[in-house]
N, C-alpha and C. Protein backbone atom coordinates (compact mmCIF):
# COMPACT_ATOMS: atom_id res chain seq x y z
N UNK A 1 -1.93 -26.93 39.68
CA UNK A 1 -2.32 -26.69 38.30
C UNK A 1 -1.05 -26.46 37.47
N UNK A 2 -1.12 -27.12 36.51
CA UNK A 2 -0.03 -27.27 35.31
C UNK A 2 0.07 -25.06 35.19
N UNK A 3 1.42 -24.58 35.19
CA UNK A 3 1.52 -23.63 34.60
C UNK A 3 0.49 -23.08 33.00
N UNK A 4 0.73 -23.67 32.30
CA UNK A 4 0.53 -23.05 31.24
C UNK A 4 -0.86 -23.31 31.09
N UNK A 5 -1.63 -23.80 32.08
CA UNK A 5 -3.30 -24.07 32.29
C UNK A 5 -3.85 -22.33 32.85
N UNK A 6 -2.65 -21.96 33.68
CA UNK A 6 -3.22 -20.73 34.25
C UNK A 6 -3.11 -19.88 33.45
N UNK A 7 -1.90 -19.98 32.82
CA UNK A 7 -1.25 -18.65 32.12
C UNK A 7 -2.47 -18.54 30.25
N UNK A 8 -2.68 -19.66 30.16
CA UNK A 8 -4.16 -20.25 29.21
C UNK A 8 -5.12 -19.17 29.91
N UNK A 9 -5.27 -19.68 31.02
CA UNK A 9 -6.99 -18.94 31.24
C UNK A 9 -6.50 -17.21 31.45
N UNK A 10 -5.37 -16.78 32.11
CA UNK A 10 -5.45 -15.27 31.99
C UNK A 10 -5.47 -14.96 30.71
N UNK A 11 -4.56 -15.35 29.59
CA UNK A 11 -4.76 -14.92 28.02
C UNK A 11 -6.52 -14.85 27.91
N UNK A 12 -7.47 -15.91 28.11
CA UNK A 12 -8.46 -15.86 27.77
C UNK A 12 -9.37 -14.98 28.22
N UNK A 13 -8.91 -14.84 29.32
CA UNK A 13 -9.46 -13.80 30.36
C UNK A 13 -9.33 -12.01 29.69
N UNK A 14 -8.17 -12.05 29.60
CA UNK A 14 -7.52 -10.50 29.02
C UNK A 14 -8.36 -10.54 27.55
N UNK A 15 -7.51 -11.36 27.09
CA UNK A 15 -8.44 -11.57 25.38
C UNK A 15 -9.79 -11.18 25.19
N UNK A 16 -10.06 -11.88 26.17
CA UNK A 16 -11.63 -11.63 25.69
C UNK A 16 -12.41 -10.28 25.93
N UNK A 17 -11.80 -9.44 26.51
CA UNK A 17 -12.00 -7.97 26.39
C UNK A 17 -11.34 -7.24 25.34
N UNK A 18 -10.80 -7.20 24.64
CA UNK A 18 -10.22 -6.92 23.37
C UNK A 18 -11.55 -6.69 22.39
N UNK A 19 -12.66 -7.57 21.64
CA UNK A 19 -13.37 -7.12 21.04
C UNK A 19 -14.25 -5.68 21.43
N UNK A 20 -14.85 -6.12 22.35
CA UNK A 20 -15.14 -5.24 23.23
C UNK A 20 -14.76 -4.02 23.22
N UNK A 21 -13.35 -3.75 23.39
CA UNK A 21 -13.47 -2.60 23.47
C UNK A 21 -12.93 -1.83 22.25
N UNK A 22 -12.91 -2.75 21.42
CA UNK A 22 -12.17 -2.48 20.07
C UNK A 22 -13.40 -1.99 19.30
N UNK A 23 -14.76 -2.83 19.48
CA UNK A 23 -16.18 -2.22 18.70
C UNK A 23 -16.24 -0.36 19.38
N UNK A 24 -16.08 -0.46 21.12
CA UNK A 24 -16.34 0.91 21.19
C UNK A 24 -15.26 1.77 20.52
N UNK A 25 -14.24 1.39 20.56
CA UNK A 25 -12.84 2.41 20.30
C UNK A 25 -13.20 2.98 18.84
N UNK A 26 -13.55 1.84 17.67
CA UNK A 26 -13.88 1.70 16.47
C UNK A 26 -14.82 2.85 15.99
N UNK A 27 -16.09 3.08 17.22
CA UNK A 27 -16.80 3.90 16.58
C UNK A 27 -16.28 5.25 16.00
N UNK A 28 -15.56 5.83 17.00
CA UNK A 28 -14.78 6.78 15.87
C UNK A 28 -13.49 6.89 15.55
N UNK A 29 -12.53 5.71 15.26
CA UNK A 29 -11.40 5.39 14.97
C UNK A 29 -11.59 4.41 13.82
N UNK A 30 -10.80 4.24 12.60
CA UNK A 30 -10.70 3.76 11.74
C UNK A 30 -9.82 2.00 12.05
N UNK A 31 -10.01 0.90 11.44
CA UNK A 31 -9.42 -0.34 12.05
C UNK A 31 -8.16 -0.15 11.85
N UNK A 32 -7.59 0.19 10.56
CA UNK A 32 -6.18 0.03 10.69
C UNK A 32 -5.61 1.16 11.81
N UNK A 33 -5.83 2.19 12.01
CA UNK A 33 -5.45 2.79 13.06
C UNK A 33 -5.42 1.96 14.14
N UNK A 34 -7.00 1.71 14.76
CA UNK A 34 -6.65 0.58 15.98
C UNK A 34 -5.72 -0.27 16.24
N UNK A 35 -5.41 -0.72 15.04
CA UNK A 35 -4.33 -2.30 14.35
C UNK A 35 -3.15 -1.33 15.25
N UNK A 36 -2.71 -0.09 14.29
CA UNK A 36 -1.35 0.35 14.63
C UNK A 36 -1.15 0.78 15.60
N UNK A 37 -2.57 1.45 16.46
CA UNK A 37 -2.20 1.60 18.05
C UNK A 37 -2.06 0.90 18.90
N UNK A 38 -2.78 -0.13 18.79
CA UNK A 38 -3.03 -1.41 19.69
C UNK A 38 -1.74 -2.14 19.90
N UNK A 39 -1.15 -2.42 18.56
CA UNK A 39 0.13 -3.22 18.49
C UNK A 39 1.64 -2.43 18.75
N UNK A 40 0.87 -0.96 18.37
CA UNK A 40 2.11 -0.58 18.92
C UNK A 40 2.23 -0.22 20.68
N UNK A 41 1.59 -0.44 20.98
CA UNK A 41 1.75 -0.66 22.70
C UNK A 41 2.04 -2.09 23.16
N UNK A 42 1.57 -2.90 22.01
CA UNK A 42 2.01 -4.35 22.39
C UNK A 42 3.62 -4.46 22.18
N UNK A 43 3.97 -3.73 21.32
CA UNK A 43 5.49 -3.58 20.74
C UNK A 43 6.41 -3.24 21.75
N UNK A 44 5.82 -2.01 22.24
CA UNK A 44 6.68 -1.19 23.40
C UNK A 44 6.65 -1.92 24.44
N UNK A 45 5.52 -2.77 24.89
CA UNK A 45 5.60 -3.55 25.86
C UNK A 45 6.65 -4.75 25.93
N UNK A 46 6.17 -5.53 24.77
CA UNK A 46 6.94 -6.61 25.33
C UNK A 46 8.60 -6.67 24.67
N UNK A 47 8.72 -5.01 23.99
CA UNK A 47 10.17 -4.89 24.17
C UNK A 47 10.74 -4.30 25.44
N UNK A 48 10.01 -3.45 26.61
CA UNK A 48 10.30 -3.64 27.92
C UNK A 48 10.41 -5.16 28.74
N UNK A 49 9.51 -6.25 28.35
CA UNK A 49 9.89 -7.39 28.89
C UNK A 49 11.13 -7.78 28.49
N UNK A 50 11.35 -7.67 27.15
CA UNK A 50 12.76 -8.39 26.46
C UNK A 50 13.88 -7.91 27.24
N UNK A 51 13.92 -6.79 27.62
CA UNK A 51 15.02 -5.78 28.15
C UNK A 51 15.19 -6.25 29.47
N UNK A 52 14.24 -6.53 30.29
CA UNK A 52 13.79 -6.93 31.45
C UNK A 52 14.39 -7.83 31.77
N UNK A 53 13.85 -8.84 30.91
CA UNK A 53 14.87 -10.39 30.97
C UNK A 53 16.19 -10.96 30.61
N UNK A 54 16.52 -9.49 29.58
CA UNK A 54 17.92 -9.51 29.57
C UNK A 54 18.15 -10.61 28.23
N UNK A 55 16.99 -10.73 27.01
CA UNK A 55 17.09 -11.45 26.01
C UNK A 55 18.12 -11.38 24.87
N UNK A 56 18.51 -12.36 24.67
CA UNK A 56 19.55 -11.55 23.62
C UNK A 56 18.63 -11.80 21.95
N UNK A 57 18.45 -10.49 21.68
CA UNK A 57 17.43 -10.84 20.39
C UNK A 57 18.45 -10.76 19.23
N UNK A 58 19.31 -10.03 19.07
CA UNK A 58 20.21 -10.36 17.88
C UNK A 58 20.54 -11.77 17.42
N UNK A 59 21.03 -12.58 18.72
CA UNK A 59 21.58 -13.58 18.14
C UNK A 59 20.24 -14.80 17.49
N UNK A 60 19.01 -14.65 18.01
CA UNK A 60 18.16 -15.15 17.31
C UNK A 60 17.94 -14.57 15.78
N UNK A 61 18.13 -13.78 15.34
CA UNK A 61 17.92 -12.91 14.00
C UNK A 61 18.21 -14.54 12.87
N UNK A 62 18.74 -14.67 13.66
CA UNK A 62 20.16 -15.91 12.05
C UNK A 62 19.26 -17.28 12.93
N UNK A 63 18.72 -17.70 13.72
CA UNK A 63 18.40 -18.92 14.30
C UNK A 63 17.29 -19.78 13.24
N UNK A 64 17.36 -20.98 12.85
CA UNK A 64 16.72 -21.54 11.57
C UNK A 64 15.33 -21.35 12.06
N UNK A 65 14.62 -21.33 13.02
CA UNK A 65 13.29 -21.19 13.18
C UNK A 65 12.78 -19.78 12.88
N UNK A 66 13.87 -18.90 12.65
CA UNK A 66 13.71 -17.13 12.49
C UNK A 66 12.53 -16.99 11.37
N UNK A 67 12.93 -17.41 10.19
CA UNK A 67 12.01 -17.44 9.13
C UNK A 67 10.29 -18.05 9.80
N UNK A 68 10.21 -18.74 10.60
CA UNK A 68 8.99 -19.37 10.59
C UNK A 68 8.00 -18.31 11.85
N UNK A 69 9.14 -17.30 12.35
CA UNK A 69 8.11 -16.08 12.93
C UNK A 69 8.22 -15.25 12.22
N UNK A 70 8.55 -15.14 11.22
CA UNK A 70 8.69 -13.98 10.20
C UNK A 70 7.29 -14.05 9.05
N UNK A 71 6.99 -15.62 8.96
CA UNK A 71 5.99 -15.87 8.51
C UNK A 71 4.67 -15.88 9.05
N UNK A 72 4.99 -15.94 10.58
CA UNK A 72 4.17 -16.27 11.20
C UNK A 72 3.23 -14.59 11.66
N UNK A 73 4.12 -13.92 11.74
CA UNK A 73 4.02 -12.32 12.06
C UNK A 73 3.38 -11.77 10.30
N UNK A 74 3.47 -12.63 9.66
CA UNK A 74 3.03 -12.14 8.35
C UNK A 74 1.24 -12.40 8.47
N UNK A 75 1.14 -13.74 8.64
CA UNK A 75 -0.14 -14.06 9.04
C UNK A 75 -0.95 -13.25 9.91
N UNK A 76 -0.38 -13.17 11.01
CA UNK A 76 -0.74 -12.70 11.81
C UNK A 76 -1.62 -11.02 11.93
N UNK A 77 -0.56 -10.33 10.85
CA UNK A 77 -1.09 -8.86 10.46
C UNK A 77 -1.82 -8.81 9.96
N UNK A 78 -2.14 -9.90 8.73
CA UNK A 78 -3.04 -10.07 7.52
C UNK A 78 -4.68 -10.62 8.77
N UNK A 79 -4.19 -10.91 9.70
CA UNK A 79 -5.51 -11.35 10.49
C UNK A 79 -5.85 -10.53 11.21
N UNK A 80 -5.27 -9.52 12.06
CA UNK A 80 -5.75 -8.75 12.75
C UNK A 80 -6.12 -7.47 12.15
N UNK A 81 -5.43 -7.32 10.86
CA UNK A 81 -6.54 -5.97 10.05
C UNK A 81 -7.68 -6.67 9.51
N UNK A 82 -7.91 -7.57 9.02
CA UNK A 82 -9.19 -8.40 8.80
C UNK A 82 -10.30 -8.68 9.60
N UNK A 83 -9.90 -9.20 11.29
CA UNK A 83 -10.81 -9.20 12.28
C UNK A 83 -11.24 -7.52 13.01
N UNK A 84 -10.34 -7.02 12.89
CA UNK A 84 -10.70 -5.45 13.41
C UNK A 84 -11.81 -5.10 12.35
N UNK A 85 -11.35 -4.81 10.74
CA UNK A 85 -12.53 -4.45 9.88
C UNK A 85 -13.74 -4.92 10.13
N UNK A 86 -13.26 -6.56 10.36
CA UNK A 86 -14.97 -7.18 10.30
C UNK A 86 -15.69 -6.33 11.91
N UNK A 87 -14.51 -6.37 12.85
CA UNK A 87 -15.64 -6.10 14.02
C UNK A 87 -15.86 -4.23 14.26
N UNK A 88 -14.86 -3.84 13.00
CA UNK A 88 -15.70 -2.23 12.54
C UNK A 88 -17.12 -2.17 11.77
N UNK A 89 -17.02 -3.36 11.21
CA UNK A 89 -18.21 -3.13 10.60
C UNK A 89 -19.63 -4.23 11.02
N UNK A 90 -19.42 -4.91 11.91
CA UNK A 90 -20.21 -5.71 11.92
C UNK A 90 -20.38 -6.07 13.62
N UNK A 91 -21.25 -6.99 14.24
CA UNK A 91 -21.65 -7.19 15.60
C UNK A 91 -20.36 -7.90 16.32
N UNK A 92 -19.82 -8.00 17.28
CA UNK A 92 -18.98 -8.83 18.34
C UNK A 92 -19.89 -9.92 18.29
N UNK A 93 -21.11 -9.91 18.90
CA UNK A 93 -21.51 -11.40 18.92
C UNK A 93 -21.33 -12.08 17.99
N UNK A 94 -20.92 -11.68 16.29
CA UNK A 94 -21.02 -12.49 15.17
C UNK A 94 -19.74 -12.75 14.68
N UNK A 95 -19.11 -11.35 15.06
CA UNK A 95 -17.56 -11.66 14.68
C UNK A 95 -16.94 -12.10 15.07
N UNK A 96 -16.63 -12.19 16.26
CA UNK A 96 -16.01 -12.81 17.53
C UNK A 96 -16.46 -14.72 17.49
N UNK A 97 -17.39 -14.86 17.31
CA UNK A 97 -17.46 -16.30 17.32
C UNK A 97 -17.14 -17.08 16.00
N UNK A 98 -16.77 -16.53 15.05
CA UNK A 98 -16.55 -16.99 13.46
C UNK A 98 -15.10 -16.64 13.64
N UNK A 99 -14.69 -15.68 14.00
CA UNK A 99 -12.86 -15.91 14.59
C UNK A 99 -12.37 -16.59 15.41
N UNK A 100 -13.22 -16.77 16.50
CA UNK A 100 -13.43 -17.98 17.33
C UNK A 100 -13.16 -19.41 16.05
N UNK A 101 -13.22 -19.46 15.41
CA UNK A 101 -13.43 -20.98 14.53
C UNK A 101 -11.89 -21.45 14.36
N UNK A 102 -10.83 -20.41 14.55
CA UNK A 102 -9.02 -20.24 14.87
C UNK A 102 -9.03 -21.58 15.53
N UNK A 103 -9.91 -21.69 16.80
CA UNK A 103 -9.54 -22.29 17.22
C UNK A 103 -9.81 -24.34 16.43
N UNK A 104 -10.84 -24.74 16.03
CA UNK A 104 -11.66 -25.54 15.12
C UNK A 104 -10.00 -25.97 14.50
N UNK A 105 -9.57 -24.76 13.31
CA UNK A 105 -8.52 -24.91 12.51
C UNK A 105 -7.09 -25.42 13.03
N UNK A 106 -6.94 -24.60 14.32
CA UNK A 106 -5.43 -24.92 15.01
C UNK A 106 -5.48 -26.23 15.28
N UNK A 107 -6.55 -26.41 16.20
CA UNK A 107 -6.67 -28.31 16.47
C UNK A 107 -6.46 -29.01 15.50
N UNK A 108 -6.85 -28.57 14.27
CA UNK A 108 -6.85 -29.56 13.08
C UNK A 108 -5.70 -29.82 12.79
N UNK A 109 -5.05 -28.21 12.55
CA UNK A 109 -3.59 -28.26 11.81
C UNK A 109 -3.10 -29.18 13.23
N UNK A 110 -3.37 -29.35 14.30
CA UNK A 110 -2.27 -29.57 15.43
C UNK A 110 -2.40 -31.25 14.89
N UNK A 111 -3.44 -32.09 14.96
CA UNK A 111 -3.92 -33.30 14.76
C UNK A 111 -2.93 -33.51 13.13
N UNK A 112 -3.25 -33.34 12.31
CA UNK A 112 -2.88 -33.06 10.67
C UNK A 112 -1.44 -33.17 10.84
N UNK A 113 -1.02 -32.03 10.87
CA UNK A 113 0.42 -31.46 10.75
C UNK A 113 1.60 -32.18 11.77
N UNK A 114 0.97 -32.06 12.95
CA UNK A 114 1.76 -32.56 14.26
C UNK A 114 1.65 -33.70 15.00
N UNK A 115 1.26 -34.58 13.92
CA UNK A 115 0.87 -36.01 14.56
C UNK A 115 0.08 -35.94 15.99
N UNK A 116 -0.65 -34.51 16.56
CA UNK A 116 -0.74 -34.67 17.98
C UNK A 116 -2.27 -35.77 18.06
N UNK A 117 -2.35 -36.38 19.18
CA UNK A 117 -3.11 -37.52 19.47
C UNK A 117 -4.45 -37.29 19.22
N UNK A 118 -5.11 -38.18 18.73
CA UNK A 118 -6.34 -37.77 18.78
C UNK A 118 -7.13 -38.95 19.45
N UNK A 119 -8.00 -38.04 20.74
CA UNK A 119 -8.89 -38.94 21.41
C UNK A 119 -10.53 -38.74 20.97
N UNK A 120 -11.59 -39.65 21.44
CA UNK A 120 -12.67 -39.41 21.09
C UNK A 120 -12.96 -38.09 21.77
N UNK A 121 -12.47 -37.52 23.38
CA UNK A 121 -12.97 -36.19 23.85
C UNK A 121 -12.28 -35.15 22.70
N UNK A 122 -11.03 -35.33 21.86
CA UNK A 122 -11.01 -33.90 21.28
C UNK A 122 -11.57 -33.83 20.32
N UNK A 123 -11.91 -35.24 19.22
CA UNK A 123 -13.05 -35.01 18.22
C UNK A 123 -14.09 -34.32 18.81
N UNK A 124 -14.71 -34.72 19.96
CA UNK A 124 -16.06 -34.18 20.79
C UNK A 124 -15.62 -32.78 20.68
N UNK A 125 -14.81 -32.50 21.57
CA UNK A 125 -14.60 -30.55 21.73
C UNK A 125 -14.63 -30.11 20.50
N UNK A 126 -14.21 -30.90 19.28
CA UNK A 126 -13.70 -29.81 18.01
C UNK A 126 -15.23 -29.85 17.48
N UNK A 127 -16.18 -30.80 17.36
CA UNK A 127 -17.27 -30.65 16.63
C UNK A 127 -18.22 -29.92 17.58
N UNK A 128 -18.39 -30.15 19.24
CA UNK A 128 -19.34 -29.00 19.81
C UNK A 128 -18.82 -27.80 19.60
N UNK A 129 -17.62 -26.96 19.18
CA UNK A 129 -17.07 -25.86 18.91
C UNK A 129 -17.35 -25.34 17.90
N UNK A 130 -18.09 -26.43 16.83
CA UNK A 130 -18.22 -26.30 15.82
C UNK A 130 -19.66 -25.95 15.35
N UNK A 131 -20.42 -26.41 16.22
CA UNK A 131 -22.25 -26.30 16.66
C UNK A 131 -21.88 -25.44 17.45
N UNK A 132 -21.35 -24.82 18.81
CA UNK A 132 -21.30 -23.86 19.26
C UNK A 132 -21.43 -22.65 18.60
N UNK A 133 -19.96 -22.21 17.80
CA UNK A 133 -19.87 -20.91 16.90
C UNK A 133 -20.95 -20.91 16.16
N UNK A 134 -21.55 -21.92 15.59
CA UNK A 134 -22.31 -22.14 14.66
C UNK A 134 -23.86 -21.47 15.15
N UNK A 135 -24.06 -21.72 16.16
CA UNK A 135 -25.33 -21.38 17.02
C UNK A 135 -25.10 -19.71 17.12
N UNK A 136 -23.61 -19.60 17.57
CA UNK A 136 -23.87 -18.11 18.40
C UNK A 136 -24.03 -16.99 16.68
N UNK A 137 -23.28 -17.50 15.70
CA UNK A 137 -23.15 -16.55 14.80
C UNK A 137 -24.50 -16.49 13.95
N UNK A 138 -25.43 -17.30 14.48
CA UNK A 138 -26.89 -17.12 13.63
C UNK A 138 -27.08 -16.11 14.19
């Protein structure tokens, strides 16, 4: 199996307990709190990996792609206090599959943006994904 097929399904695997336990945590914790606890263990963590591996993060600071995680980490915040609120205030089964739609969009931008190929199976995956979410969030 291709690496990044496995290292795919553990993300999905781990991931997908995240709502979960973010609805129970939620009940008496506020989202942006969650946001800042959650990430800040993600912080501490994978600045123990960095250390680990012996990364040199300074000299990336100035690297021309720098700006495009700077943007990207911008997005990113603006989404995860947004999906926490919604799943403070509302069901996992409903929220979770309408954030689920990330995925619908990435393919697109990937097809769109990145010339990446398009076969008749990924039109197929992107529109049953699309009746999928669509089903679960009724």
């Amino acid at each position: 199996m291709r690496r990044y097929l496995g290292l795919s399904l553990f993300a999905c695997l781990t991931y997908s307990l995240v709502a979960p336990l973010l609805s129970i945590a939620m009940t008496d914790l506020p989202s942006t709190l969650a946001v800042f606890l959650s990430n800040s263990v993600m912080f501490l963590t994978v600045g123990l990996v960095i250390v680990y591996r012996g990364l040199p993060v300074l000299s990336y600071l100035r690297h021309p792609r720098t700006p495009h995680i700077v943007v990207m980490g911008l997005l990113l915040t603006v989404g995860l206090l947004t999906y926490y609120r919604a799943l403070e205030l509302g069901p996992v089964s409903i929220v979770v599959p309408i954030y689920g739609l990330f995925i619908v969009v990435s393919s697109l931008t990937g097809i769109v943006a990145f010339d990446e190929t398009v076969t008749p199976r990924k039109v197929a995956a992107i529109a049953l994904s699309v009746v999928a979410i669509a089903l679960m969030s009724i």
